[in-house]
Every structure is written in C-alpha cells, then in structure tokens.
Protein backbone atom coordinates (compact mmCIF):
# COMPACT_ATOMS: atom_id res chain seq x y z
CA UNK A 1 0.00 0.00 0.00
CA UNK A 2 1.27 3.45 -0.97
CA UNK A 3 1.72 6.05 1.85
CA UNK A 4 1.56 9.72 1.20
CA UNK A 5 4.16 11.91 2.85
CA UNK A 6 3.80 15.81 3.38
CA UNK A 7 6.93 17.61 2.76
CA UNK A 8 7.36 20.96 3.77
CA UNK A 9 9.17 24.15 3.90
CA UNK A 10 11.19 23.87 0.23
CA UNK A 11 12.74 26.26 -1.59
CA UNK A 12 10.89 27.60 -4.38
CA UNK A 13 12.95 26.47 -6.82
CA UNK A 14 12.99 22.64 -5.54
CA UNK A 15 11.53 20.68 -8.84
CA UNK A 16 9.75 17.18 -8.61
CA UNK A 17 13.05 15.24 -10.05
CA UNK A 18 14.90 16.69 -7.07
CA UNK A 19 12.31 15.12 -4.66
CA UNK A 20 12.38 12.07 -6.61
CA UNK A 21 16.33 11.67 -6.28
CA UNK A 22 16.18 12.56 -2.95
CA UNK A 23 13.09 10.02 -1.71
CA UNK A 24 14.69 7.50 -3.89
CA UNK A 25 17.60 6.55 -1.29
CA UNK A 26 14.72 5.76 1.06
CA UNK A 27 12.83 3.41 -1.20
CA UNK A 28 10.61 3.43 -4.58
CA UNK A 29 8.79 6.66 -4.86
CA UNK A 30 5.34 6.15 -6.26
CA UNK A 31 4.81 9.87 -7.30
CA UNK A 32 5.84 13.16 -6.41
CA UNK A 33 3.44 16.39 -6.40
CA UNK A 34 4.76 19.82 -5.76
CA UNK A 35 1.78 21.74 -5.09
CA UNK A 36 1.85 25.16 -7.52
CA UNK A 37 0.01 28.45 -6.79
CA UNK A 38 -2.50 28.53 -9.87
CA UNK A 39 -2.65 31.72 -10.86
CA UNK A 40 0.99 31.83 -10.87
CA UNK A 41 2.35 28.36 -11.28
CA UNK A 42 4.78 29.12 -8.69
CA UNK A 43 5.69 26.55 -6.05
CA UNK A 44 3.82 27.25 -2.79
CA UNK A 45 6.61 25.53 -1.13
CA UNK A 46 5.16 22.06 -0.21
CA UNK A 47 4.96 18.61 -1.63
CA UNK A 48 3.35 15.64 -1.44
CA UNK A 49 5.97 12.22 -1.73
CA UNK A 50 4.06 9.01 -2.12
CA UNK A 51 6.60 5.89 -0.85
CA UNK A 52 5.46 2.37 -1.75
CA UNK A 53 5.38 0.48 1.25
CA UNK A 54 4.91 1.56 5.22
CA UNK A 55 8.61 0.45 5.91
CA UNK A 56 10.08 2.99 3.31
CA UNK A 57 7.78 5.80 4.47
CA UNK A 58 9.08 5.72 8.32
CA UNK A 59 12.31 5.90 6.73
CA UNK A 60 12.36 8.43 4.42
CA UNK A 61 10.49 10.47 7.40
CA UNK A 62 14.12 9.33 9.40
CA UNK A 63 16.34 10.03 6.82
CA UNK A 64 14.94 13.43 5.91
CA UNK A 65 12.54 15.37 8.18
CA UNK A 66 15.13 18.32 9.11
CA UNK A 67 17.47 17.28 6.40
CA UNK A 68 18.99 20.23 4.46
CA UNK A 69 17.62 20.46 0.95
CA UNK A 70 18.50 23.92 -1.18
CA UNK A 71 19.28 25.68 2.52
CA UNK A 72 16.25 24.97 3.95
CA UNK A 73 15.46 22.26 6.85
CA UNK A 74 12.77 20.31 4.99
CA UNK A 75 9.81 18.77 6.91
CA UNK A 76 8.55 15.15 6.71
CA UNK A 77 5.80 13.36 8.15
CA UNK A 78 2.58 11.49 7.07
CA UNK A 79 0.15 13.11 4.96
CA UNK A 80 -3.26 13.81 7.18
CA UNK A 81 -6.49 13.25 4.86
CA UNK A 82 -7.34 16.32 2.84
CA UNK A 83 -10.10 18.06 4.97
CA UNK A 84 -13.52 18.50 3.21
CA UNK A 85 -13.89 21.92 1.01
CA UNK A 86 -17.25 23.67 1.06
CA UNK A 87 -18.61 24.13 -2.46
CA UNK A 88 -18.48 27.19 -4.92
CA UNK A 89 -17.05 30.59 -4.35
CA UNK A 90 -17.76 33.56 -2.00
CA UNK A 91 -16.05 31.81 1.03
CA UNK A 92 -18.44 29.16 0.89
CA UNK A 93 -21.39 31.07 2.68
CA UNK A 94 -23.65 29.56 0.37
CA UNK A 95 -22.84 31.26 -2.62
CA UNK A 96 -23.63 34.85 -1.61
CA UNK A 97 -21.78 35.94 1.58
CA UNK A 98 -23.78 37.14 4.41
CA UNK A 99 -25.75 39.51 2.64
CA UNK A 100 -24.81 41.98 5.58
CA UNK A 101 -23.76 44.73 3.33
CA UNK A 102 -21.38 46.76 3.88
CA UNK A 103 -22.61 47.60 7.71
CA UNK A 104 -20.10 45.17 8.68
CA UNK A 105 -22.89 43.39 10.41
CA UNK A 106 -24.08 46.45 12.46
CA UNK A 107 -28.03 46.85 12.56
CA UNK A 108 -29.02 49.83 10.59
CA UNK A 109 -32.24 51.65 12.28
C-alpha cells in the first residue's frame, strides 16, 4: 500500500526530479506532487511524496525530516487526509456571503 508523505518548507525552486532523487535513497517513490500556486504556477513551497510500502515511508520520514535540501530544513511526516472543502465561491457562505452589506454586520435603524 502506498503512503503519502507531506513535505514541507522547500525552496521555491525545488523541482519534482529533485524530490524524486532525494526520496529514492529511502525506497521506490510512487509519485511526487509539488503543489503550484495557480494563478501563478509558482511553487507554494510544499509537496506531497508518495513511498510504496509503510517500511520505506518511516524511513524516508528518518532520513529526511530536518534534512537540508536547497538551505532549507525540509519537513517530513505522514500526509493527514485532505479536509472536506465547502462548495463554490464567495467563502463558501452559500454562494452569496452574508448579505450583511457593507454595515459590517451592524443593525441599521
């Protein structure tokens, strides 16, 4: 069973391949996702590893959570679940904010 690893605090300019090298002295890497701003397509400066087994995922989070990678101290550990997103836009208030206005939610009389 894969296991998905969160790794955090990289450089901006740290690419997928040099995760992949990197993860690769711990075990086979499944995949590698560095997560991009989308508007920009610039690295938001986190990643997610995916190890193949249990056994290579403990180690790679041994091996390399504080490691040095591009002078930062990179951080490893399992990937929680992704948390459930409300639908649509406007901050998820069901589709229309608050409909306060712009009284800041102060009763007009």
């Amino acid at each position: 069973m894969e296991v998905k690893l969160y790794v955090g605090n990289l450089s901006y300019s740290t690419t997928e391949d040099d995760l992949r090298t990197l993860f690769a002295q711990a075990g086979t890497v499944a995949s590698v996702a560095v997560i991009k701003d989308r508007d920009t397509g610039q690295s938001k400066g986190f990643a997610f590893v995916e190890m193949s087994t249990q056994a290579e995922a403990q180690k790679a989070i041994s091996q390399f959570n504080g490691q040095t990678l591009k002078d930062r101290a990179l951080t490893v550990n399992i990937a929680r679940p992704r948390e459930e997103r409300s639908g649509g836009s406007y901050g998820g208030r069901g589709g229309y904010g608050d409909r306060r206005g712009g009284s800041g939610g102060r009763r007009r009389f």
